[in-house]
Protein backbone atom coordinates (compact mmCIF):
# COMPACT_ATOMS: atom_id res chain seq x y z
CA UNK A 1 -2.42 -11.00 -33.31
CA UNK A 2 -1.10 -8.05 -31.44
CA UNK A 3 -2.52 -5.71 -28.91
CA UNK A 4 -1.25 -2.42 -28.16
CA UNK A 5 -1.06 0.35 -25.63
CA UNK A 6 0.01 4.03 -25.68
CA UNK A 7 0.25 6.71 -22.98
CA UNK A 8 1.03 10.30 -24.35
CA UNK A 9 2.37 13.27 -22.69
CA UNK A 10 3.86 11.40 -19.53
CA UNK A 11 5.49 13.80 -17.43
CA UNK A 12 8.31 12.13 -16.73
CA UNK A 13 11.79 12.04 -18.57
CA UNK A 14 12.27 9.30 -21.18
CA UNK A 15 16.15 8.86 -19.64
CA UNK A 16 14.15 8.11 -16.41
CA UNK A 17 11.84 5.58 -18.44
CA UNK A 18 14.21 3.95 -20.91
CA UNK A 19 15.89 1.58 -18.52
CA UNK A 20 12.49 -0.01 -16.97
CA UNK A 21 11.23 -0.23 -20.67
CA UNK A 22 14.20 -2.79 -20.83
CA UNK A 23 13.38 -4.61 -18.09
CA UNK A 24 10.48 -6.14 -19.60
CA UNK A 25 10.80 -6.36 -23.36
CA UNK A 26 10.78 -9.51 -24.54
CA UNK A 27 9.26 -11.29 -21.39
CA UNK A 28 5.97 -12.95 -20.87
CA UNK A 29 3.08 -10.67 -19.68
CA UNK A 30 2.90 -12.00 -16.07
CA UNK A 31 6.54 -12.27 -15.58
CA UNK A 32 6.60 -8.48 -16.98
CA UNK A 33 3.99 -7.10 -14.52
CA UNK A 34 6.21 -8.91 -11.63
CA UNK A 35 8.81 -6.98 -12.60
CA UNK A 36 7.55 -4.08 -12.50
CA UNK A 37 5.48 -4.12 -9.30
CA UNK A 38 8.62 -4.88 -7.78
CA UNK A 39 10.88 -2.35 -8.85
CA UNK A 40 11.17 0.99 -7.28
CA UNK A 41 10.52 4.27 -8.71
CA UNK A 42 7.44 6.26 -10.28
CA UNK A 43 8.50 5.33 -14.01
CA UNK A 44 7.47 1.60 -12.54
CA UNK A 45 4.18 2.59 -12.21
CA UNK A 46 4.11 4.34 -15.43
CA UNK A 47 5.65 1.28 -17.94
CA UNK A 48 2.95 -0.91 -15.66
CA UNK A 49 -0.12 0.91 -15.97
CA UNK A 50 0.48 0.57 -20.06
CA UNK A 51 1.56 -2.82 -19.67
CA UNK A 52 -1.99 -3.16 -17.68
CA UNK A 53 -3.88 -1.52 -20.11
CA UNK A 54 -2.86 -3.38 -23.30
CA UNK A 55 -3.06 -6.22 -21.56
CA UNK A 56 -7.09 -5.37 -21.25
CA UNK A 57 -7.06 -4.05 -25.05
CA UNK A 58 -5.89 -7.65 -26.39
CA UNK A 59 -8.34 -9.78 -23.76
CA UNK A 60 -11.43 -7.67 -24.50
CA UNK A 61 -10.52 -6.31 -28.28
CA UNK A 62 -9.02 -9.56 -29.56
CA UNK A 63 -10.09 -12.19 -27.07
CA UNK A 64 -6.44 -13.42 -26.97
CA UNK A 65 -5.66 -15.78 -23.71
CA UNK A 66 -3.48 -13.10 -20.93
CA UNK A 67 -1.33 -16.26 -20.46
CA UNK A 68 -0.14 -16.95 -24.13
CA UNK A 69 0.93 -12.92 -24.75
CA UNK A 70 4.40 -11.65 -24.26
CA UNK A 71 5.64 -8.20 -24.68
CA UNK A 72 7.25 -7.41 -27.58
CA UNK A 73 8.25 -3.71 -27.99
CA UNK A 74 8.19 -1.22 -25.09
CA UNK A 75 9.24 2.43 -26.17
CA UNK A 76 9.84 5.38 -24.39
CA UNK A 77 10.01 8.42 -26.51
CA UNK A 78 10.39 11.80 -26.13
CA UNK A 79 7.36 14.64 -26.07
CA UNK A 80 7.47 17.80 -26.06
CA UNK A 81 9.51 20.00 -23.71
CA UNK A 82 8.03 22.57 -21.14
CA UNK A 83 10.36 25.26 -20.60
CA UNK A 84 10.72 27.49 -17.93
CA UNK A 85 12.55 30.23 -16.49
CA UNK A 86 14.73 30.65 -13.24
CA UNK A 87 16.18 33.36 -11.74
CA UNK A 88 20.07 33.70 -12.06
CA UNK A 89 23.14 35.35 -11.00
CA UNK A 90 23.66 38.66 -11.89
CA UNK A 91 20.72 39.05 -13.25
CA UNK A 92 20.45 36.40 -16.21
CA UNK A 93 18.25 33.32 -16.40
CA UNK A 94 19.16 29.70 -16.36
CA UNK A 95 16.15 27.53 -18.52
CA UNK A 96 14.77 24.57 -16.85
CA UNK A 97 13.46 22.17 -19.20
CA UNK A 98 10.92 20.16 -18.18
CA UNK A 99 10.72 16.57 -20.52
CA UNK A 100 7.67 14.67 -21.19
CA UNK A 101 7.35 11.24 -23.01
CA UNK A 102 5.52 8.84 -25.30
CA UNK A 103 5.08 5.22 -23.71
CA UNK A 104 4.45 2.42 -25.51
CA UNK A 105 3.75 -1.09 -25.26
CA UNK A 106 2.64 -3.95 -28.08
CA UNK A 107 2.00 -7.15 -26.65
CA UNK A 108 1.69 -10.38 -29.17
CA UNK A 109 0.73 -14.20 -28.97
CA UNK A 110 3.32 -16.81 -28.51
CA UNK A 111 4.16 -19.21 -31.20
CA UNK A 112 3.94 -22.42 -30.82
């Protein structure tokens, strides 16, 4: 059984959300949330509050045990792309992008 997660339109790069999305795949739920409450950074919070949150989908959904899941995909895609305009040299315009992202998180039961 698998429980899973998803926070849309982030408003944060995915370069900036990638490497914390590797910290945890793969590791067991509490050693995951660990993890991330103890590394720096606002993408942290982000990749935890998902973590959090699917964690609640498979205990109240699926009434799986918190202590037998373990994460098993993390993804942090890209959204779509704000973009805006600023003020150049000479008269031109330089385009600021600004990146969102697609977070995701599937937690499953260990086998035993």
């Amino acid at each position: 059984m698998e429980a899973k997660a998803v926070a849309k339109y982030v408003r944060m790069s995915p370069s900036k959300l990638k490497p914390i999305a590797d910290l945890v795949r793969g590791k067991d739920l509490n050693e995951a949330l660990n993890i991330l409450k103890f590394t720096p950074g606002k993408g942290s919070e982000i990749v935890e509050k998902v973590v959090m949150s699917a964690a609640a989908n498979a205990e109240n959904n699926f009434d799986l045990n918190p202590e037998d899941l373990y994460v098993a995909e993390v993804y942090a895609n890209q959204g779509p792309t704000m973009k805006r305009w600023r003020a150049g040299a000479r008269g031109r315009a330089s385009m600021i992008l600004k990146r969102s992202s697609h977070v995701g998180v599937t937690l499953k039961e260990k086998e035993d």
